[in-house]
C-alpha atoms as a PDB file:
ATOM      1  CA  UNK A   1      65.610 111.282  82.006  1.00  0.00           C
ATOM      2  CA  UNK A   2      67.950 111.462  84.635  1.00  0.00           C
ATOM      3  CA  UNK A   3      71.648 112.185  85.474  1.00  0.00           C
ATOM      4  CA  UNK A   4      73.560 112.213  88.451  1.00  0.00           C
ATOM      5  CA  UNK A   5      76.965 113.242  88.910  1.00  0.00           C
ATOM      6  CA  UNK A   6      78.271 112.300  92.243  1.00  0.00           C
ATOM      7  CA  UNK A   7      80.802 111.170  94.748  1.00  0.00           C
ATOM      8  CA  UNK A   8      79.087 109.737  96.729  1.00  0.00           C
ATOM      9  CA  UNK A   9      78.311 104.857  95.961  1.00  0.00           C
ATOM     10  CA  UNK A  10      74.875 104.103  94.196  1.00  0.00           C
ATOM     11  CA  UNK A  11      73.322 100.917  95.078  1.00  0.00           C
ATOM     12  CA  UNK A  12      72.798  99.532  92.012  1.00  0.00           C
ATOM     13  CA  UNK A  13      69.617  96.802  92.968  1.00  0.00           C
ATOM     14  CA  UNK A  14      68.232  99.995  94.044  1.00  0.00           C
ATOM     15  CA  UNK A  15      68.830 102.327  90.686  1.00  0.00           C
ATOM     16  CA  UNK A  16      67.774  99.480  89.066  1.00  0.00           C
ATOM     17  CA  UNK A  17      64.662  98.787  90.224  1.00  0.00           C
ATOM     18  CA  UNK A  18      63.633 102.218  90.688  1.00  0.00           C
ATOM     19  CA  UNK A  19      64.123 102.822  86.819  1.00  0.00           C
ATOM     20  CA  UNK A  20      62.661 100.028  85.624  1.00  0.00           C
ATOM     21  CA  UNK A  21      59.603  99.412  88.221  1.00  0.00           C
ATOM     22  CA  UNK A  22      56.151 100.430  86.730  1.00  0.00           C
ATOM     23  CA  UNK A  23      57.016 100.251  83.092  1.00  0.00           C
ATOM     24  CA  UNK A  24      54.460  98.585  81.210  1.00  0.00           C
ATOM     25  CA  UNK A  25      54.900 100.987  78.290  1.00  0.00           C
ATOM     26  CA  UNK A  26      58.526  99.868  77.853  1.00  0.00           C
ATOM     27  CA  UNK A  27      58.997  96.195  76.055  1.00  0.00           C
ATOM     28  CA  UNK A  28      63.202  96.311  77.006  1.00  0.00           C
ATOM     29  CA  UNK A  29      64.973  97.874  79.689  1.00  0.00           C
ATOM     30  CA  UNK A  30      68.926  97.889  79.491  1.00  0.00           C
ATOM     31  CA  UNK A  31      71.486  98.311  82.694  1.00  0.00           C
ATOM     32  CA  UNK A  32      75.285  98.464  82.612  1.00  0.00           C
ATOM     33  CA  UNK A  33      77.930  99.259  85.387  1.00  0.00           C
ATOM     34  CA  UNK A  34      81.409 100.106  85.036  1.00  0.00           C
ATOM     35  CA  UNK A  35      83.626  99.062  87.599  1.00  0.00           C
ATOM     36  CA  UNK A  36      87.319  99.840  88.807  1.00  0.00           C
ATOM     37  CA  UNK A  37      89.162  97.212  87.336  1.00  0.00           C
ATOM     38  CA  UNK A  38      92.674  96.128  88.899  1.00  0.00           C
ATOM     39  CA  UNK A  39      95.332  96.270  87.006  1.00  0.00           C
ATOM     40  CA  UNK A  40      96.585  92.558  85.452  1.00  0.00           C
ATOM     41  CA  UNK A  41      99.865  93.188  87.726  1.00  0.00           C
ATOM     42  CA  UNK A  42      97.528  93.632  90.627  1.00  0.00           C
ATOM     43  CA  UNK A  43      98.784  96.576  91.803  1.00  0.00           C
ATOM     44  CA  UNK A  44      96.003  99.106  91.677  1.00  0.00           C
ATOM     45  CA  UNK A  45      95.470 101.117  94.777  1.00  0.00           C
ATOM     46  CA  UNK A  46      92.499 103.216  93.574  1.00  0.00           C
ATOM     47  CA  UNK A  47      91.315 105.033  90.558  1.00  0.00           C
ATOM     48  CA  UNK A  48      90.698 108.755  90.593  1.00  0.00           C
ATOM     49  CA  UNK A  49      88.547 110.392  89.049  1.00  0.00           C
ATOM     50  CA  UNK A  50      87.833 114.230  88.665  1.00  0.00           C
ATOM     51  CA  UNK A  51      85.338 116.362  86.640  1.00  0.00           C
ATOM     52  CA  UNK A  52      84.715 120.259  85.700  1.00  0.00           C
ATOM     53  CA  UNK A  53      80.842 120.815  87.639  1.00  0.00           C
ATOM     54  CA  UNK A  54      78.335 122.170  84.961  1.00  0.00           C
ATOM     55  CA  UNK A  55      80.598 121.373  81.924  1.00  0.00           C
ATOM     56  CA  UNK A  56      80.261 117.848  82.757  1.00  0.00           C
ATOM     57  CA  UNK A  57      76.639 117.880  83.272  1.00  0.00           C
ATOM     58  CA  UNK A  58      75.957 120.073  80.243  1.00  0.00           C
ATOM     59  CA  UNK A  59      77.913 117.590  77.730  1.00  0.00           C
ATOM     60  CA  UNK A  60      76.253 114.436  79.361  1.00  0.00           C
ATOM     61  CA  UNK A  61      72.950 116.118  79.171  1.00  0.00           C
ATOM     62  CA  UNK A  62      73.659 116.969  75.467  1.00  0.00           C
ATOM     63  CA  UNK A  63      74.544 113.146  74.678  1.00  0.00           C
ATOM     64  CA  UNK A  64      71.602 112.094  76.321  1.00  0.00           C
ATOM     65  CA  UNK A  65      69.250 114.168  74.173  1.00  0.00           C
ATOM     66  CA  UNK A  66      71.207 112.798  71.041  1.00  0.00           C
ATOM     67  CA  UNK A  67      70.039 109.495  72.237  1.00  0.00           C
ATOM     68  CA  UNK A  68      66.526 109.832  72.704  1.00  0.00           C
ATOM     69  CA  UNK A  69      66.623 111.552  69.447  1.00  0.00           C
ATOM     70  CA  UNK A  70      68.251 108.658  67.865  1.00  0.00           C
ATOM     71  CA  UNK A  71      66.591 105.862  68.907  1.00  0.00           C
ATOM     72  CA  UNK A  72      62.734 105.458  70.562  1.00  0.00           C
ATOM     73  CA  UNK A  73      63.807 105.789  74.259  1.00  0.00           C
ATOM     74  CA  UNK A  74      60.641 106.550  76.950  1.00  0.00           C
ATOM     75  CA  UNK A  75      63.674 107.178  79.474  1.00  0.00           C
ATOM     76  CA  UNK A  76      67.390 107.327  80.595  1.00  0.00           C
ATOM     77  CA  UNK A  77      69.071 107.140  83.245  1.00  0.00           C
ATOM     78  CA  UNK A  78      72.848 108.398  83.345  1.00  0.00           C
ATOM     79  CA  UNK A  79      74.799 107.868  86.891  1.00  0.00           C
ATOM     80  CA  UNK A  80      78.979 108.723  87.202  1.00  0.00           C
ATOM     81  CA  UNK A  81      80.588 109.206  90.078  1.00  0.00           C
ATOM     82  CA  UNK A  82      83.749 111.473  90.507  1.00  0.00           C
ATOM     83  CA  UNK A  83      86.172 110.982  93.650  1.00  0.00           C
ATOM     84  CA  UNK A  84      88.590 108.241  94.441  1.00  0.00           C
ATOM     85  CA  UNK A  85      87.048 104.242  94.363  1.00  0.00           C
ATOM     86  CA  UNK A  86      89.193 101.260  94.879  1.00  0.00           C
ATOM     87  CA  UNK A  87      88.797  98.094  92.727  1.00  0.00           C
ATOM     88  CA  UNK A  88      85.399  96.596  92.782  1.00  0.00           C
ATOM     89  CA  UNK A  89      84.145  99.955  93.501  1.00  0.00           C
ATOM     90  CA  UNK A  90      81.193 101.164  90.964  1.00  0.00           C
ATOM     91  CA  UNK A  91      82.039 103.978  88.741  1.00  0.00           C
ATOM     92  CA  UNK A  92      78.959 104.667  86.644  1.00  0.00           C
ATOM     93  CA  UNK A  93      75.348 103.264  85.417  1.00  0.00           C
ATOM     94  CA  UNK A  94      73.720 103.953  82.107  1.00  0.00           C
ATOM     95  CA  UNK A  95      70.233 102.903  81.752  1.00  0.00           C
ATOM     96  CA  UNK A  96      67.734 103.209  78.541  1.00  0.00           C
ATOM     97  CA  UNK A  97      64.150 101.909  78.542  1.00  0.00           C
ATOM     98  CA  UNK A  98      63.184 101.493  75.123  1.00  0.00           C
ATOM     99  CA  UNK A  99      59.546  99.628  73.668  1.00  0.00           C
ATOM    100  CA  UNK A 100      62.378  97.237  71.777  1.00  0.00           C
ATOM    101  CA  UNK A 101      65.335  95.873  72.598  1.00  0.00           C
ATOM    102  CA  UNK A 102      67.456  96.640  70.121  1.00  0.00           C
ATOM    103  CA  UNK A 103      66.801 100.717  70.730  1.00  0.00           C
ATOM    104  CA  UNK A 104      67.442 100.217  74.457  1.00  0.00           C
ATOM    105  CA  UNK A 105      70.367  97.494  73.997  1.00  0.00           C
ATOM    106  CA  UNK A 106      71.499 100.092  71.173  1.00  0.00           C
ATOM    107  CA  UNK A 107      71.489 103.633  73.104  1.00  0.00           C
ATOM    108  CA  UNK A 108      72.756 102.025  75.993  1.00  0.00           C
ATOM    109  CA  UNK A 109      75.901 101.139  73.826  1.00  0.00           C
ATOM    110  CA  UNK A 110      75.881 104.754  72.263  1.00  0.00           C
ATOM    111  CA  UNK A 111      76.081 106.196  76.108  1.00  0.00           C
ATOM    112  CA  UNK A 112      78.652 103.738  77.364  1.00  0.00           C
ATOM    113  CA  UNK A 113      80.873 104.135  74.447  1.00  0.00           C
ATOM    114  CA  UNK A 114      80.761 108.264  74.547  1.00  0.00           C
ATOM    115  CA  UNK A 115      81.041 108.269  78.633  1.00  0.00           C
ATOM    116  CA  UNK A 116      84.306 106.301  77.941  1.00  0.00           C
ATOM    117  CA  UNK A 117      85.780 107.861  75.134  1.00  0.00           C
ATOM    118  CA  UNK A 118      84.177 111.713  74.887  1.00  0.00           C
ATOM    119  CA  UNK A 119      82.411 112.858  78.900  1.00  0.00           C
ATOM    120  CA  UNK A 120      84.678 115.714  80.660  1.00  0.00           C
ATOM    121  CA  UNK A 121      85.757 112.905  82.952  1.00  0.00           C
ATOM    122  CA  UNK A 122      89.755 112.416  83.780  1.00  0.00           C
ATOM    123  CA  UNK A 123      91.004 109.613  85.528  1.00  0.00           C
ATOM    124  CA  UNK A 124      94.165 109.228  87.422  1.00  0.00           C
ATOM    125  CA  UNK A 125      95.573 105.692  88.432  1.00  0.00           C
ATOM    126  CA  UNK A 126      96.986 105.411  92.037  1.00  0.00           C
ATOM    127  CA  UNK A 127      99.577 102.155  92.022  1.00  0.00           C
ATOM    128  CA  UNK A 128     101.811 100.962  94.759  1.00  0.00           C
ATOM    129  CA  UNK A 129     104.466 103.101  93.820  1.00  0.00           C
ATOM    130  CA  UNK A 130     103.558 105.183  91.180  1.00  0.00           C
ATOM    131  CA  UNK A 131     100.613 108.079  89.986  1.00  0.00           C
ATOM    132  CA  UNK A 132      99.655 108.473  86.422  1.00  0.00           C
ATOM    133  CA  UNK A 133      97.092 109.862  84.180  1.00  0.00           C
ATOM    134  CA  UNK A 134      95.377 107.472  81.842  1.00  0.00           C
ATOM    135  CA  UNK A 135      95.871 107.765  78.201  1.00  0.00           C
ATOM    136  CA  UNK A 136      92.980 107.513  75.948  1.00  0.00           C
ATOM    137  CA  UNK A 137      93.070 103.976  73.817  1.00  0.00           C
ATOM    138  CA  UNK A 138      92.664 102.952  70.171  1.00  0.00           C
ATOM    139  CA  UNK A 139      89.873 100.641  70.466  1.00  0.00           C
ATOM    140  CA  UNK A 140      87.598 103.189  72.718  1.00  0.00           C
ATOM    141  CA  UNK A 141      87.753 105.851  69.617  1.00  0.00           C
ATOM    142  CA  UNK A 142      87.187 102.835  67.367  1.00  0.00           C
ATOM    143  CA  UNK A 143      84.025 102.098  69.604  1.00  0.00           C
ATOM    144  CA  UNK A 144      82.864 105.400  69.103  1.00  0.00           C
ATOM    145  CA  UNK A 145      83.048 106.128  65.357  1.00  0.00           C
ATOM    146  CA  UNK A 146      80.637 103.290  64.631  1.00  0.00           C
ATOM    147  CA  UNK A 147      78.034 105.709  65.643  1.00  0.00           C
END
């Protein structure tokens, strides 16, 4: 298992390939990236995002372990970055290596829904103009209590 917390890009081909290279034990391996989506008006500058260190690690290390004790996982990966990122820019990488797919495809879901709904993370939009916090949304809470 593994979990970064960082400001500085990943290279995803790279992340990738380094957790899923050499696993002949594992039948499925499962990637997903988030990245900073523009706004539909277009008018996102960049997408901040800021953290508490060691209460952040400690809850995403906690979530992990509830996944590998939920579902058959031989490994994890958990990468989110912290900073500011424009559009396009990578925010985070969850990877599970399971010997099915449906654990892996499953956990992977289970991590992705509680980074977006539940991690110590708090983003701030930057827009020509205007600052703001973002607000937490209905359907990422409805995501999350199907688990």
């Amino acid at each position: 298992m593994r979990i970064a917390i960082q400001e500085e890009p990943f290279d995803f081909g790279a992340e990738a390939a380094g957790f899923a290279d050499g696993r002949h034990d594992m039948g499925a391996v499962v990637t997903f990236t988030g990245v900073v989506r523009d706004l539909a008006s277009g008018d996102l500058d960049a997408m901040e995002i800021e953290h508490y260190p060691g209460m952040t690690e400690k809850a995403l290390r906690k979530i992990a372990a509830e996944a590998q004790t939920r579902w058959d996982l031989g490994d994890l990966l958990i990468i989110h970055r912290y900073g500011r990122m424009a559009p396009g820019e990578r925010i985070m990488m969850v990877g599970t290596a399971a010997p099915h797919r449906r654990a892996a495809f499953e956990a992977a879901e289970f991590l992705m829904d509680y980074l977006k709904s539940r991690a110590p993370f708090w983003k701030k939009e930057h827009r020509k103009g205007a600052t703001g916090w973002v607000e937490a949304k209905d359907s990422d809470e409805a995501a999350l209590r199907r688990w």
